[in-house]
Protein backbone atom coordinates (compact mmCIF):
# COMPACT_ATOMS: atom_id res chain seq x y z
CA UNK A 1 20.93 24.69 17.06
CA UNK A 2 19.61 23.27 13.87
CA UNK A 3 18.38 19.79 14.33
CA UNK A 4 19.35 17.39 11.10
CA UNK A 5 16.61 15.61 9.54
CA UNK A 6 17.96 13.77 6.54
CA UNK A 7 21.32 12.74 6.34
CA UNK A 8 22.92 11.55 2.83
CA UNK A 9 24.47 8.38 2.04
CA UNK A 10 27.39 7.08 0.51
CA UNK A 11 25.26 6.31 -3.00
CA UNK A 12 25.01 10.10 -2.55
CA UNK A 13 21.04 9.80 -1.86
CA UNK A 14 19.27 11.14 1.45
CA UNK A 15 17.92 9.07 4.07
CA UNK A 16 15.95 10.40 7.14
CA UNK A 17 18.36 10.83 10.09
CA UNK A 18 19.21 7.73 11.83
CA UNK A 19 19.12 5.22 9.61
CA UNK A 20 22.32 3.63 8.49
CA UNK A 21 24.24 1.08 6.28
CA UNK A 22 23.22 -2.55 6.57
CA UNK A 23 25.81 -5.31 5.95
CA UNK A 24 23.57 -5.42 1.93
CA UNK A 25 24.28 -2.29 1.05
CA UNK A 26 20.87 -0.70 2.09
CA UNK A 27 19.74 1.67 4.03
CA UNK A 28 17.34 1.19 7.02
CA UNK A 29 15.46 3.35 9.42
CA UNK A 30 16.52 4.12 12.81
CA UNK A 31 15.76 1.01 15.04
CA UNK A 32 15.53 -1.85 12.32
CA UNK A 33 17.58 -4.50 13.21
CA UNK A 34 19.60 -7.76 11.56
CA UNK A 35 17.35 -11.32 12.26
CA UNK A 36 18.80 -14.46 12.35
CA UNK A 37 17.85 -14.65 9.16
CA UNK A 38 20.53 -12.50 7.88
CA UNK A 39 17.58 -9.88 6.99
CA UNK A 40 16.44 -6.38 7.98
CA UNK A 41 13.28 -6.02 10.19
CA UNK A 42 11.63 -3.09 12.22
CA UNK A 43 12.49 -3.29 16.27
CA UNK A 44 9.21 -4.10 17.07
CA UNK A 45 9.10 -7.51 14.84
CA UNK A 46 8.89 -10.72 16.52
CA UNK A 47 9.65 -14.56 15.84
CA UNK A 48 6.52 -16.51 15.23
CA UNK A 49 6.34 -20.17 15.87
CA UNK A 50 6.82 -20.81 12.22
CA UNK A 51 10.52 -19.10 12.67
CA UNK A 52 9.69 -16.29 10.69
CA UNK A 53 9.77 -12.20 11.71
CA UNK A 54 6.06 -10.89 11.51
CA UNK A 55 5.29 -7.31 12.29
CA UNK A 56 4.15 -5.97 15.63
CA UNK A 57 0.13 -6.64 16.14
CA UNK A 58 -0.04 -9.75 13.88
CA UNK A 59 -1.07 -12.65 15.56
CA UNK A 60 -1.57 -16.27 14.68
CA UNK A 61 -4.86 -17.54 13.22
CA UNK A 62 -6.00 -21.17 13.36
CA UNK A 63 -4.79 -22.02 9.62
CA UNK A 64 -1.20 -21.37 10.54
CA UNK A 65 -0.95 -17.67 9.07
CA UNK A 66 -0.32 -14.32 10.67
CA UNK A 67 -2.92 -11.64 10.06
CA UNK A 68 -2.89 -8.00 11.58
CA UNK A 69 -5.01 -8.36 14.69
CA UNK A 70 -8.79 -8.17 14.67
CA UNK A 71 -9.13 -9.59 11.37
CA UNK A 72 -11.72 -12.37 11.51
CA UNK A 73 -13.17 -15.77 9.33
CA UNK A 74 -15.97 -15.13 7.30
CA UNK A 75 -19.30 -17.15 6.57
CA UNK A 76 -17.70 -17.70 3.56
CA UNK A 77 -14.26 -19.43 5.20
CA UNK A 78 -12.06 -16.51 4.19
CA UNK A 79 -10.44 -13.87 6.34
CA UNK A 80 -11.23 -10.48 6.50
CA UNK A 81 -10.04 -7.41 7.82
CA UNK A 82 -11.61 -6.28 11.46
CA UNK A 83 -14.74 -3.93 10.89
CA UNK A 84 -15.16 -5.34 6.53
CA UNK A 85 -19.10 -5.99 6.09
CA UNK A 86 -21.17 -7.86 4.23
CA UNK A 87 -22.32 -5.92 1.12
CA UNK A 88 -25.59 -6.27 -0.64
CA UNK A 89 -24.01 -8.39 -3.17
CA UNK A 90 -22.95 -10.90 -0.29
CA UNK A 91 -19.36 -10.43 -0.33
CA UNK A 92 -17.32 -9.06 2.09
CA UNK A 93 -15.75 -5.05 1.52
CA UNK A 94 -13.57 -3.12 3.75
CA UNK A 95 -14.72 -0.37 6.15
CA UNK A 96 -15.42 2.53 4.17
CA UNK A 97 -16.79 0.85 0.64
CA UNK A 98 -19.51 2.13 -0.84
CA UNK A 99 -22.02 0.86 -3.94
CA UNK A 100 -21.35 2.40 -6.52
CA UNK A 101 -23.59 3.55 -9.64
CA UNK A 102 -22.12 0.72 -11.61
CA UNK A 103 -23.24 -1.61 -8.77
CA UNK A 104 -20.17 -2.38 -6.91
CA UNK A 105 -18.40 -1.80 -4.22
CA UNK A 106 -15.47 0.75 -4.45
CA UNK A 107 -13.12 1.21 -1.63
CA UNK A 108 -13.35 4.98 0.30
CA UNK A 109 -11.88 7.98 -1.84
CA UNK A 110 -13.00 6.31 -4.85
CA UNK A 111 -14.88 8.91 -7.40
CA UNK A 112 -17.00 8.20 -10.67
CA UNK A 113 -14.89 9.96 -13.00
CA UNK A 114 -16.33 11.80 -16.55
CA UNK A 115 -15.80 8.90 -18.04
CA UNK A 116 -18.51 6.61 -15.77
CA UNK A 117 -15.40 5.02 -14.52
CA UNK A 118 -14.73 5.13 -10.63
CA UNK A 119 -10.82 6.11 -9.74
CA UNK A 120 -9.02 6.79 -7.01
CA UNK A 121 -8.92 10.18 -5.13
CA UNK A 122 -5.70 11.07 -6.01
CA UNK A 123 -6.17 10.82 -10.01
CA UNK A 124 -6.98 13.88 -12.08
CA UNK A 125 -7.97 14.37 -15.98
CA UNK A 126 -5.06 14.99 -18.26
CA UNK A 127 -5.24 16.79 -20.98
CA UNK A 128 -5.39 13.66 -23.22
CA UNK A 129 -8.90 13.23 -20.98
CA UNK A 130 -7.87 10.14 -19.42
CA UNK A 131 -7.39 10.10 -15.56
CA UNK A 132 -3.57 9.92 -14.37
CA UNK A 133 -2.55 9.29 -10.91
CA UNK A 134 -0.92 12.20 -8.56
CA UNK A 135 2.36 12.04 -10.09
CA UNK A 136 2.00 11.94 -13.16
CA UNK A 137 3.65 14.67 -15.87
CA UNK A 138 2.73 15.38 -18.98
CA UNK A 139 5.82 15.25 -21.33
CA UNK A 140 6.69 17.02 -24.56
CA UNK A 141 5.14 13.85 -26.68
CA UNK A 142 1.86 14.51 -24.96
CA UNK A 143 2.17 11.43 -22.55
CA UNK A 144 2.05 11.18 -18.91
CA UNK A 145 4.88 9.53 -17.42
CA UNK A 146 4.19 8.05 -13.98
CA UNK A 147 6.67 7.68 -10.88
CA UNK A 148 8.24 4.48 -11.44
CA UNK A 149 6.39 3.74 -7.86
CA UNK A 150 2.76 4.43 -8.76
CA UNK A 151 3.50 2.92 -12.37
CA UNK A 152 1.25 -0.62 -11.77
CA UNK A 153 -1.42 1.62 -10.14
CA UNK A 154 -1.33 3.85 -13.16
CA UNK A 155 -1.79 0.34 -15.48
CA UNK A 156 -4.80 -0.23 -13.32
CA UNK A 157 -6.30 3.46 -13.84
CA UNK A 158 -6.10 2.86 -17.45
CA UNK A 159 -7.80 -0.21 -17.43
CA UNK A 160 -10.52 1.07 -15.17
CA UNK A 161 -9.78 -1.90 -12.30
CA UNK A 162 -8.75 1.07 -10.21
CA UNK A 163 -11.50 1.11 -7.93
């Protein structure tokens, strides 16, 4: 017997199977359920002590604020995410960053492009030679239109704030 995997809704678009209808017209996954405050969160959410739903493995920090778990106060009075380090420039970076030509820090998958610029891994060079994000088509006019999705990513490509 074939097993179902997406099912489609009543706005005619597919969903994965399980999810349904909520009360605002949405669709959720299997398992999300309706808070008391009238919105949709995942099963494993939970009620903090500031009345709020906060996702499973977030826990309460001294300042009042959920974080993910493991994340920790910096030397310079910040939070940061468990395993960032302390760069050679004395800031914090996540796990993975690296220094860069251009003497920064650039989060994993980042690549210096042709262009000197770093970007991330899932850009390419267009035909118009700038770097587009995965996604991106090249249209009659000889632009790239981006996923409506990846569309402020794409801004920050241009701009060269990518990475």
């Amino acid at each position: 017997m074939a097993r179902i995997h997406r099912v489609r809704g009543i706005d005619g678009n597919h969903y994965p199977a399980g999810s349904f209808r909520g009360d605002d017209g949405q669709y959720y996954p299997r398992g999300y359920f309706k808070g008391t405050d009238s919105r949709y969160h995942p099963a494993d959410s939970f009620i903090g002590v500031d009345g709020r739903y906060h996702p499973k493995g977030h826990v309460l920090f001294e300042d009042g604020v959920y974080r993910p778990e493991g994340h920790f106060r910096g030397s310079d009075g910040a939070y940061h995410p468990a395993h960032s380090f302390v760069g050679d420039d004395g800031g914090y970076h996540p796990p993975g960053a690296f220094l860069g030509q251009d003497g920064k820090y650039h989060p994993r998958g980042c690549f210096r492009g042709r262009d000197g610029r770093y970007h991330y891994a899932a850009s390419f060079l267009g035909e118009d030679g700038k770097y587009h994000l995965e996604g991106a088509r090249l249209l009659a006019n000889g632009e790239y239109q981006v996923p409506p999705d990846r569309l402020q990513d794409e801004l920050r490509t241009q701009q060269g704030v990518d990475c």
